[in-house]
PDB file of N, CA and C in Angstrom:
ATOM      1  N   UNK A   1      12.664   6.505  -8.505  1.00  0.00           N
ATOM      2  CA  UNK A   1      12.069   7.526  -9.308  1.00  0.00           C
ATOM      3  C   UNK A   1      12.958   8.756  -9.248  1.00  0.00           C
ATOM      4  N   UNK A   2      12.875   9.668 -10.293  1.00  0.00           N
ATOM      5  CA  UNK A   2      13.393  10.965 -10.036  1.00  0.00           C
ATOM      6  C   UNK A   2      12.130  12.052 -10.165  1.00  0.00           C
ATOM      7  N   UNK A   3      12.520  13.097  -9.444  1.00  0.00           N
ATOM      8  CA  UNK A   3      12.076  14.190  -9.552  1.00  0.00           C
ATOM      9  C   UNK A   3      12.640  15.234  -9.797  1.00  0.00           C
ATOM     10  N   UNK A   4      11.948  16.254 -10.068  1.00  0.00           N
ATOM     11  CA  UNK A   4      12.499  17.812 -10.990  1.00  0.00           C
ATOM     12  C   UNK A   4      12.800  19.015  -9.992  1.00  0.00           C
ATOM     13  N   UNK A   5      13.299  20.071 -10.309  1.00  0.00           N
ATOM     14  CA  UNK A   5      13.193  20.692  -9.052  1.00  0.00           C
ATOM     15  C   UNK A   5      11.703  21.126  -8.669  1.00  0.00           C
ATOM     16  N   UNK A   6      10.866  21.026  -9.147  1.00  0.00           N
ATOM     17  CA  UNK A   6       9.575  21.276  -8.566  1.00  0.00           C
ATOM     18  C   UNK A   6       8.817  20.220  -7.668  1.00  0.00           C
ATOM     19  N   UNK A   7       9.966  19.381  -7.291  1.00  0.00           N
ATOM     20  CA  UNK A   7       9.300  17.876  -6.898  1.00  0.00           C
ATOM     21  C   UNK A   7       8.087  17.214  -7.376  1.00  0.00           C
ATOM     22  N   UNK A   8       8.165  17.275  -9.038  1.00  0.00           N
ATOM     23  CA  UNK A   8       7.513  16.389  -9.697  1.00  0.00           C
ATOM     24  C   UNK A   8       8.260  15.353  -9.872  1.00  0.00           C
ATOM     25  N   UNK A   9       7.599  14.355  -9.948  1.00  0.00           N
ATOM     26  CA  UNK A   9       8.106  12.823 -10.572  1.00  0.00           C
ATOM     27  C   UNK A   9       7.920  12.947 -12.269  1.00  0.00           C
ATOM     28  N   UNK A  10       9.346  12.664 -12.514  1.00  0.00           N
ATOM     29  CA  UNK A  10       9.683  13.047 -14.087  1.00  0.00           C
ATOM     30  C   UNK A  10      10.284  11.411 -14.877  1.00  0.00           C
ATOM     31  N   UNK A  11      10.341  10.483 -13.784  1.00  0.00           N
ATOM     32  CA  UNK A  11      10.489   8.899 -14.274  1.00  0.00           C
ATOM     33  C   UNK A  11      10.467   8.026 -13.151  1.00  0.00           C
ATOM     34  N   UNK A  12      10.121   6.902 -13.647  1.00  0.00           N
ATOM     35  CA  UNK A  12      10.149   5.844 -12.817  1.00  0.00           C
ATOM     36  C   UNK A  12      11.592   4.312 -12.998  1.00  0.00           C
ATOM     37  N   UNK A  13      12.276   4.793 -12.183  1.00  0.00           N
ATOM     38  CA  UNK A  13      13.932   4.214 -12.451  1.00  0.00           C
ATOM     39  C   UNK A  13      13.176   2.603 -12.413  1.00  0.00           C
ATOM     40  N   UNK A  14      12.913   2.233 -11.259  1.00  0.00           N
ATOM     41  CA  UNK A  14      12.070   1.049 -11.208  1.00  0.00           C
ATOM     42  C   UNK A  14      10.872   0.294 -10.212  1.00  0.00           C
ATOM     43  N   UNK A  15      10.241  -0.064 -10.855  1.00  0.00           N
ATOM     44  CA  UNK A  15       8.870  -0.413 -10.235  1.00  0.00           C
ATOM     45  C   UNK A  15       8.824  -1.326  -9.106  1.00  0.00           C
ATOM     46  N   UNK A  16       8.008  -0.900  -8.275  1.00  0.00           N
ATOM     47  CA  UNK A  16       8.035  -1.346  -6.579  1.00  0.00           C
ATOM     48  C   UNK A  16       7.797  -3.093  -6.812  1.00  0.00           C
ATOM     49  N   UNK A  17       6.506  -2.541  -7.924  1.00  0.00           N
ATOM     50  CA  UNK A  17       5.417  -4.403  -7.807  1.00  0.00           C
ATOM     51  C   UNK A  17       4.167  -3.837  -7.086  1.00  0.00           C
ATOM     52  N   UNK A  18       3.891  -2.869  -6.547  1.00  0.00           N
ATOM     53  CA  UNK A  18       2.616  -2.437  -5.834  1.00  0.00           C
ATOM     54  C   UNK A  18       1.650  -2.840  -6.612  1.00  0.00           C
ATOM     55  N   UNK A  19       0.493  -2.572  -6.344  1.00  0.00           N
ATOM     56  CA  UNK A  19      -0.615  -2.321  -7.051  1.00  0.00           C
ATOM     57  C   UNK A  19      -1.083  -1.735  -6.506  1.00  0.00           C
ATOM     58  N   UNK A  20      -2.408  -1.029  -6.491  1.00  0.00           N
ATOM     59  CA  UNK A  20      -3.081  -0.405  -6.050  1.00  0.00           C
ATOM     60  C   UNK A  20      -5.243  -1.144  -6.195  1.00  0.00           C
ATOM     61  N   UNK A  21      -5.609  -1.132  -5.254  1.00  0.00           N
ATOM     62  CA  UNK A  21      -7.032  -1.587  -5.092  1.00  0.00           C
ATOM     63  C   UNK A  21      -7.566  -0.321  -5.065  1.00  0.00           C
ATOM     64  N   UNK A  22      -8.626   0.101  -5.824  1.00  0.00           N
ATOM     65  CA  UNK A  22      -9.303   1.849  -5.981  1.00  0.00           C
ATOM     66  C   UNK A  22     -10.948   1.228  -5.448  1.00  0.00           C
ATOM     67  N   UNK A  23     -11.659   1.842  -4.790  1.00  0.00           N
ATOM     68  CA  UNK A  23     -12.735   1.369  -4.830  1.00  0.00           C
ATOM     69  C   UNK A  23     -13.532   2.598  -4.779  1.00  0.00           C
ATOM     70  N   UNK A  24     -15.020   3.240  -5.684  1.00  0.00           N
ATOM     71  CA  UNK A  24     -15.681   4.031  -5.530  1.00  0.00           C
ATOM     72  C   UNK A  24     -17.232   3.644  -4.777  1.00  0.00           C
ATOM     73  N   UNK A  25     -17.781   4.087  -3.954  1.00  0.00           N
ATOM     74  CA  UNK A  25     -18.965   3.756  -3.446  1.00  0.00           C
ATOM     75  C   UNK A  25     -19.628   4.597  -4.229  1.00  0.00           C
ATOM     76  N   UNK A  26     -20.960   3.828  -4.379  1.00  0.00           N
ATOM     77  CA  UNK A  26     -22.064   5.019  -4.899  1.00  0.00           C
ATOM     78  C   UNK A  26     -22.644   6.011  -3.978  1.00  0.00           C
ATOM     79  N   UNK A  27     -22.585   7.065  -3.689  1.00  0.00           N
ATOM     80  CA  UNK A  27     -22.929   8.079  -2.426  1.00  0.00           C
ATOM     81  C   UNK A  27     -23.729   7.575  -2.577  1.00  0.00           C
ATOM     82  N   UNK A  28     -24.652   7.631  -3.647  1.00  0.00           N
ATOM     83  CA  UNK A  28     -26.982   7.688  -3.167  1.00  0.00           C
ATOM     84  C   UNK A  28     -27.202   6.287  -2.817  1.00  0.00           C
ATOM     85  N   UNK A  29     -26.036   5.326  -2.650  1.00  0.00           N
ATOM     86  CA  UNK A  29     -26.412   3.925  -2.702  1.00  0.00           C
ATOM     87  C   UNK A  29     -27.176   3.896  -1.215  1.00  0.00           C
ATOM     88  N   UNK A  30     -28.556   3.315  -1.184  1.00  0.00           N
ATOM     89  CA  UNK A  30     -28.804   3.053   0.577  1.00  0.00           C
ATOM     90  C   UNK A  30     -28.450   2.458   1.320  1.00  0.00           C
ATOM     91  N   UNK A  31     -26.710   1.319   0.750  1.00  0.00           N
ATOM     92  CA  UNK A  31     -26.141   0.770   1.597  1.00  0.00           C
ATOM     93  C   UNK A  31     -24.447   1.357   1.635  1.00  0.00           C
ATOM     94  N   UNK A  32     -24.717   2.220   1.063  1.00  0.00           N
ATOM     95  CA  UNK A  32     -22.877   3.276   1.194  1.00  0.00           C
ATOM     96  C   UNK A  32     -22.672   2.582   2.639  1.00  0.00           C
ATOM     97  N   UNK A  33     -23.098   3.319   3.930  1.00  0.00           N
ATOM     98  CA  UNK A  33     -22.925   2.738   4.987  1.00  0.00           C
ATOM     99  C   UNK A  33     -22.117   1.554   5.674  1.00  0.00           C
ATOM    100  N   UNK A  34     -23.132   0.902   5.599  1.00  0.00           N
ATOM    101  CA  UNK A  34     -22.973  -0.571   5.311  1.00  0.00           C
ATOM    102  C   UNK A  34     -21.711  -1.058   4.538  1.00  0.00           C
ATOM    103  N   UNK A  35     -21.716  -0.981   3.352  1.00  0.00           N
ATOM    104  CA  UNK A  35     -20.445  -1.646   2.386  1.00  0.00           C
ATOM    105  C   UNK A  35     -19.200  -0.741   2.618  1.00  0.00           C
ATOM    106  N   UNK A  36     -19.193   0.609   3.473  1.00  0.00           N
ATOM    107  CA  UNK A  36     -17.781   1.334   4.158  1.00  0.00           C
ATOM    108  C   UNK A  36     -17.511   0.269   5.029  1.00  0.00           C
ATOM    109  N   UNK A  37     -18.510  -0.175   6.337  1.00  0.00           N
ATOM    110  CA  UNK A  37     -17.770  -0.679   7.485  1.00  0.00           C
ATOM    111  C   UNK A  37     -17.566  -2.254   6.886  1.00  0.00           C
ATOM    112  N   UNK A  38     -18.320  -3.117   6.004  1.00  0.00           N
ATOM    113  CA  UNK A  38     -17.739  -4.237   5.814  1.00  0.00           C
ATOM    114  C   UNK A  38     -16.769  -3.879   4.493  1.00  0.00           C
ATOM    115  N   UNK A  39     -16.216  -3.067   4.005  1.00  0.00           N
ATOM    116  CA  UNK A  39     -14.975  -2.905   3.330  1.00  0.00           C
ATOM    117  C   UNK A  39     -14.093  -2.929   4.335  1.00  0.00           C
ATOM    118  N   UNK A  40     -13.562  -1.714   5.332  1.00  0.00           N
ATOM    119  CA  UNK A  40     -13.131  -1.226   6.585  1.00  0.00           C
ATOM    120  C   UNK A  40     -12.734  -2.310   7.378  1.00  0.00           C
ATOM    121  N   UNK A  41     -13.752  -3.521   7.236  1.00  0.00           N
ATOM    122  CA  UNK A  41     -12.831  -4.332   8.498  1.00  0.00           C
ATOM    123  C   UNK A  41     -12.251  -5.548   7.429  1.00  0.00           C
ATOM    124  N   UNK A  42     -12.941  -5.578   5.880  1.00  0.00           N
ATOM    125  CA  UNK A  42     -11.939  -6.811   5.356  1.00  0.00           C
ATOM    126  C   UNK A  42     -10.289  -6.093   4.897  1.00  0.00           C
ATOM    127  N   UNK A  43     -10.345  -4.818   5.035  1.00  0.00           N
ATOM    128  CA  UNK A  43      -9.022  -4.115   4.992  1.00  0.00           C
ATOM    129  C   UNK A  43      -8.061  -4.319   6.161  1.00  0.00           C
ATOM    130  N   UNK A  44      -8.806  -3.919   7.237  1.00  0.00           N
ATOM    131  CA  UNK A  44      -8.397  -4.251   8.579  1.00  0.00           C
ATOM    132  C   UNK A  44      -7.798  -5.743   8.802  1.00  0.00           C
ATOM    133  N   UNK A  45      -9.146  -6.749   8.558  1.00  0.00           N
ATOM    134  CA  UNK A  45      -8.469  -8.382   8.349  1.00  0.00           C
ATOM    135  C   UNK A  45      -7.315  -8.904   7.574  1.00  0.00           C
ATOM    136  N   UNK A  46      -7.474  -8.276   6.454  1.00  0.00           N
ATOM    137  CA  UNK A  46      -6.117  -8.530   5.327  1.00  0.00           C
ATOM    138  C   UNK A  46      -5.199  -7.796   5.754  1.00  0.00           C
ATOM    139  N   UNK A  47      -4.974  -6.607   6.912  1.00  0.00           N
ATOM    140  CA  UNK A  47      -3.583  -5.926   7.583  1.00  0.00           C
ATOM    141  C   UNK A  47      -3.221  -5.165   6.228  1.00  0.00           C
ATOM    142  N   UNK A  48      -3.471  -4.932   5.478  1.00  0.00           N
ATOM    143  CA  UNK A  48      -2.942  -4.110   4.159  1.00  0.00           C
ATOM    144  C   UNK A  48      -3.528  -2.783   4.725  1.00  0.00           C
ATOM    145  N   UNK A  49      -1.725  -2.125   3.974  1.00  0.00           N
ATOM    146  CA  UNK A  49      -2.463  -0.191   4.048  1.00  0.00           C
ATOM    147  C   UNK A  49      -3.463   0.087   3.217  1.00  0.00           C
ATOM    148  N   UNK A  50      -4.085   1.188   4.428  1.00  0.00           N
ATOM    149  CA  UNK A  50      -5.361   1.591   3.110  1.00  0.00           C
ATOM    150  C   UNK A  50      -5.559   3.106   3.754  1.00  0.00           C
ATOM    151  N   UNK A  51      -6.688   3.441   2.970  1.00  0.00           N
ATOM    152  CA  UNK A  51      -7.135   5.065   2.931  1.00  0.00           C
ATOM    153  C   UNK A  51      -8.143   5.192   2.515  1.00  0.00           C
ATOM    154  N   UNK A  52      -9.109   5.769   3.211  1.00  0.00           N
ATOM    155  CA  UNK A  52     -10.173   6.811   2.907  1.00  0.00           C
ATOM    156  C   UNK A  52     -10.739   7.891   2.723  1.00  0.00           C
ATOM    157  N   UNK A  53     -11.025   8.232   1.505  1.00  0.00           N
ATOM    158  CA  UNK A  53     -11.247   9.264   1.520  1.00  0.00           C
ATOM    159  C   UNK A  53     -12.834   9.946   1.516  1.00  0.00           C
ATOM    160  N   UNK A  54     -13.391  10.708   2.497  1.00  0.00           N
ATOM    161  CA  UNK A  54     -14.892  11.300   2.360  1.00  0.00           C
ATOM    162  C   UNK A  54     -15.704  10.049   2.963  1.00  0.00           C
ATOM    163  N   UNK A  55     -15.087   8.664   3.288  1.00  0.00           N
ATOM    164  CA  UNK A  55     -16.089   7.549   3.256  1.00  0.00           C
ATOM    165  C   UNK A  55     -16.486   7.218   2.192  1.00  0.00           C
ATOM    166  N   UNK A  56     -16.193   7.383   1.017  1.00  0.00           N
ATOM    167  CA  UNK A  56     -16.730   7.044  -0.237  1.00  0.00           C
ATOM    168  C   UNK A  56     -15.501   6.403  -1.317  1.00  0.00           C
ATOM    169  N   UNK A  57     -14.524   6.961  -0.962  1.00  0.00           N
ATOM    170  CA  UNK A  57     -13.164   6.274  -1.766  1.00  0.00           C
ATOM    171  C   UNK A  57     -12.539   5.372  -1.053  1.00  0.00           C
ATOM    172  N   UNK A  58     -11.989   4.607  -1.077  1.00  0.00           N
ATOM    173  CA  UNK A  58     -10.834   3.580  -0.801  1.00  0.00           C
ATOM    174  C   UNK A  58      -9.734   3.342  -1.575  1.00  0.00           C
ATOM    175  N   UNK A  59      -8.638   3.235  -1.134  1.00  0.00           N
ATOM    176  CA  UNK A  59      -7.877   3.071  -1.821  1.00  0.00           C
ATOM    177  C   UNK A  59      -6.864   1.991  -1.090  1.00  0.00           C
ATOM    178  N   UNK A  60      -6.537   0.397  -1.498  1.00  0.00           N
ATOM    179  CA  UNK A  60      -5.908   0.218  -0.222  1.00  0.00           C
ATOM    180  C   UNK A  60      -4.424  -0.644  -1.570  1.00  0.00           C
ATOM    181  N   UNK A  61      -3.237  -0.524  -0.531  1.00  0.00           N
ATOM    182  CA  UNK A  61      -2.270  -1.177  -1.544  1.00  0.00           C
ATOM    183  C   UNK A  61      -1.618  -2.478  -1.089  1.00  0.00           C
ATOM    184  N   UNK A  62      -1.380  -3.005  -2.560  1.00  0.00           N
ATOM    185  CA  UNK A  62      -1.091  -4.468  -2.240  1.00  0.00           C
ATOM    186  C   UNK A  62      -0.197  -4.838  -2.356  1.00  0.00           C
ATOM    187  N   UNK A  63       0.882  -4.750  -1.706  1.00  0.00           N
ATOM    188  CA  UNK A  63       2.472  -5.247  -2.087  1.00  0.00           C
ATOM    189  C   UNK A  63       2.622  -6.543  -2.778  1.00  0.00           C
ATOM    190  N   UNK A  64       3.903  -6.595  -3.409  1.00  0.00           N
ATOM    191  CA  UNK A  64       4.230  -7.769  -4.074  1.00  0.00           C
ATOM    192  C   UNK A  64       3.767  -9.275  -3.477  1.00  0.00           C
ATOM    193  N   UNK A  65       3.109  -9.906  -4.190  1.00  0.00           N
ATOM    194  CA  UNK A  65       2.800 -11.555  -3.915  1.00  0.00           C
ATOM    195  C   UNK A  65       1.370 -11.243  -2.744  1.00  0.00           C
ATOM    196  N   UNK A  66       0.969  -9.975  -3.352  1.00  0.00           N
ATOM    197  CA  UNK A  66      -0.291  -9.833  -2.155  1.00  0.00           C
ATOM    198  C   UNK A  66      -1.316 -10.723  -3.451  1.00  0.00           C
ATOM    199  N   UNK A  67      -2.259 -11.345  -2.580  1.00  0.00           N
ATOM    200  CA  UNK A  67      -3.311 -12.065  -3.823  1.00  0.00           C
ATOM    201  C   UNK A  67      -4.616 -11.023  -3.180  1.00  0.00           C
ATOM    202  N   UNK A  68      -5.183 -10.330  -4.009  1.00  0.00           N
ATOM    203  CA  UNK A  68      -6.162  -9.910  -3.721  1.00  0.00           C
ATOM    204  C   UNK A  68      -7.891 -10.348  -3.851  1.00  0.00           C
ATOM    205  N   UNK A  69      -7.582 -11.718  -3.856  1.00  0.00           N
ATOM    206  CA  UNK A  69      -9.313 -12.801  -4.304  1.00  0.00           C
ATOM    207  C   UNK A  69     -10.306 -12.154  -3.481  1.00  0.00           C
ATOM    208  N   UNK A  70      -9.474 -12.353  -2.180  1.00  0.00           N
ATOM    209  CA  UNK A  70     -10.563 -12.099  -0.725  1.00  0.00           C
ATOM    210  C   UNK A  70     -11.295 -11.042  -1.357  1.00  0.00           C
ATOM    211  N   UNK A  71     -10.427  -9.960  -1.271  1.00  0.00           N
ATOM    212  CA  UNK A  71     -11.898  -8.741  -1.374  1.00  0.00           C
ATOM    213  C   UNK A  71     -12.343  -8.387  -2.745  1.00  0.00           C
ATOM    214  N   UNK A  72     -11.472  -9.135  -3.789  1.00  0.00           N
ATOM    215  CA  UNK A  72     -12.470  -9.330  -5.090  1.00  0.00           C
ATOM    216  C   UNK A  72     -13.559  -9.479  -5.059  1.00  0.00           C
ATOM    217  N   UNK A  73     -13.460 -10.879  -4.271  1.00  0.00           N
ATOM    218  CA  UNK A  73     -14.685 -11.592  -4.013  1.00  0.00           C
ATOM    219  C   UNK A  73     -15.723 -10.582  -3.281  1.00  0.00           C
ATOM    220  N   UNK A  74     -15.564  -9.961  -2.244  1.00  0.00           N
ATOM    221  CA  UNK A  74     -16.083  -8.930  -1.554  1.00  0.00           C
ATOM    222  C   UNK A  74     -16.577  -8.225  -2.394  1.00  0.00           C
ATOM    223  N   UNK A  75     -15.724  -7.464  -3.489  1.00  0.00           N
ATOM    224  CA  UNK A  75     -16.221  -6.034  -3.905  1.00  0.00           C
ATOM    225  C   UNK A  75     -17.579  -6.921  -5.074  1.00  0.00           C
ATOM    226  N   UNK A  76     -17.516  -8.216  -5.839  1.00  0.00           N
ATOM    227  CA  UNK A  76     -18.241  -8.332  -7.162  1.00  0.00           C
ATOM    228  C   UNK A  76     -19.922  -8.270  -6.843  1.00  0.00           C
ATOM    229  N   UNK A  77     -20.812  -8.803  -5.986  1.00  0.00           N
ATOM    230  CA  UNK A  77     -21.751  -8.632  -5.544  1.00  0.00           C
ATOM    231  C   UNK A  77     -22.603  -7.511  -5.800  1.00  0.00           C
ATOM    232  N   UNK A  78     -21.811  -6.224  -4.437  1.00  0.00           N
ATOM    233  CA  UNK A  78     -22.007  -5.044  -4.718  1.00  0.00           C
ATOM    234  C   UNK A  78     -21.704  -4.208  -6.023  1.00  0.00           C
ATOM    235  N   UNK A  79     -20.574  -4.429  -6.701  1.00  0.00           N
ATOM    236  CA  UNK A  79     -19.904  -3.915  -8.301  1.00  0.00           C
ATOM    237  C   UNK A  79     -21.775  -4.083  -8.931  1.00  0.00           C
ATOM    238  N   UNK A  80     -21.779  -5.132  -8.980  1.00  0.00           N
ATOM    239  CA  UNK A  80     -23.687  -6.058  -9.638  1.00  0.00           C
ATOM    240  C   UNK A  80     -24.529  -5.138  -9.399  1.00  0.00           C
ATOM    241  N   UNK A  81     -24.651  -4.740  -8.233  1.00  0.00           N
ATOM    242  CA  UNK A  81     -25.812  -3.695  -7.441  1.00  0.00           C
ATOM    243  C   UNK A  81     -25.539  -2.906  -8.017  1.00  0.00           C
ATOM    244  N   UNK A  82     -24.679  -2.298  -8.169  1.00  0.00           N
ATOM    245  CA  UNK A  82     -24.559  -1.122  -8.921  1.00  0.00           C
ATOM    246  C   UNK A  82     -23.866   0.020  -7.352  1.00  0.00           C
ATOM    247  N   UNK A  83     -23.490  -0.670  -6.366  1.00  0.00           N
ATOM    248  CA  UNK A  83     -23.465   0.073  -5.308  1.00  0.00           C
ATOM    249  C   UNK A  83     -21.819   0.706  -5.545  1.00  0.00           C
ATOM    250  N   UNK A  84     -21.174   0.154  -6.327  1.00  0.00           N
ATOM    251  CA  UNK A  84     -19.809   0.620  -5.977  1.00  0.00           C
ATOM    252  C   UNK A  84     -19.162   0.362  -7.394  1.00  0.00           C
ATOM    253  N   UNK A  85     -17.940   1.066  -7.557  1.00  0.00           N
ATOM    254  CA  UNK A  85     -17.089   0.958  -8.727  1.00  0.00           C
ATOM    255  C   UNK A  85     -15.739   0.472  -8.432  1.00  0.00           C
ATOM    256  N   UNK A  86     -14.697  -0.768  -8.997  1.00  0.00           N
ATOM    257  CA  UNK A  86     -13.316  -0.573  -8.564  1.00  0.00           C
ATOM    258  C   UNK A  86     -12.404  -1.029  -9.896  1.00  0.00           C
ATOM    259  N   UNK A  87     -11.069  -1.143  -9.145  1.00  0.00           N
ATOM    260  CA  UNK A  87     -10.223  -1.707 -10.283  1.00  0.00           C
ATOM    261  C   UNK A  87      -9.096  -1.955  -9.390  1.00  0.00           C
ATOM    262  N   UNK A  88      -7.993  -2.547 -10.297  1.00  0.00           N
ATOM    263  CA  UNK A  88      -6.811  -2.724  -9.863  1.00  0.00           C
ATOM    264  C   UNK A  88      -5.884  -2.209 -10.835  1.00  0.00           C
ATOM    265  N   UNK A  89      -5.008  -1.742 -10.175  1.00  0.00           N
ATOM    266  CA  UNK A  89      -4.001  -1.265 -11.909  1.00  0.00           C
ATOM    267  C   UNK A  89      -2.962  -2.323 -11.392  1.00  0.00           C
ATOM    268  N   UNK A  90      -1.818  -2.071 -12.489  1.00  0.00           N
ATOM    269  CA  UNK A  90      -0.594  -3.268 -12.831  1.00  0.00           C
ATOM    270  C   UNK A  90       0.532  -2.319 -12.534  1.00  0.00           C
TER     271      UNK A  90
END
């Protein structure tokens, strides 16, 4: 990538392959709780970096040839409930 002198990123020379896993919890959900620490340890199990933010965001990344089913599978249930929001970008 380059940046400007303001250390903005002004292009992307070429792409890592990352992706990124975003996950939103519903704060008022009565199992926020709950679906932090079993997010938290299938992050932990899969060894992938991740981040939290407030307890309510996640964000964890998936390097090249990462398959992300496992916690697909994880997040669709709750997505149903209405307890949480996610995506993956490309």
């Amino acid at each position: 990538m380059t940046i400007d002198s303001n250390h903005l990123v002004t292009s992307v020379v070429q792409k890592s392959g990352h992706r990124t896993l975003r996950v939103a919890l519903v704060a008022e959900h009565q199992d926020r709780g709950q679906l932090h620490e079993l997010l938290h340890g299938k992050g932990v199990e899969a060894a992938l970096p991740r981040e939290w933010l407030q307890g309510t965001y996640l964000s964890v990344d998936l390097p090249p040839g990462t398959d992300p089913a496992a916690l697909v599978e994880t997040l669709e249930a709750p997505a149903q409930a209405n307890a949480l929001h996610w995506e993956i970008d490309s």
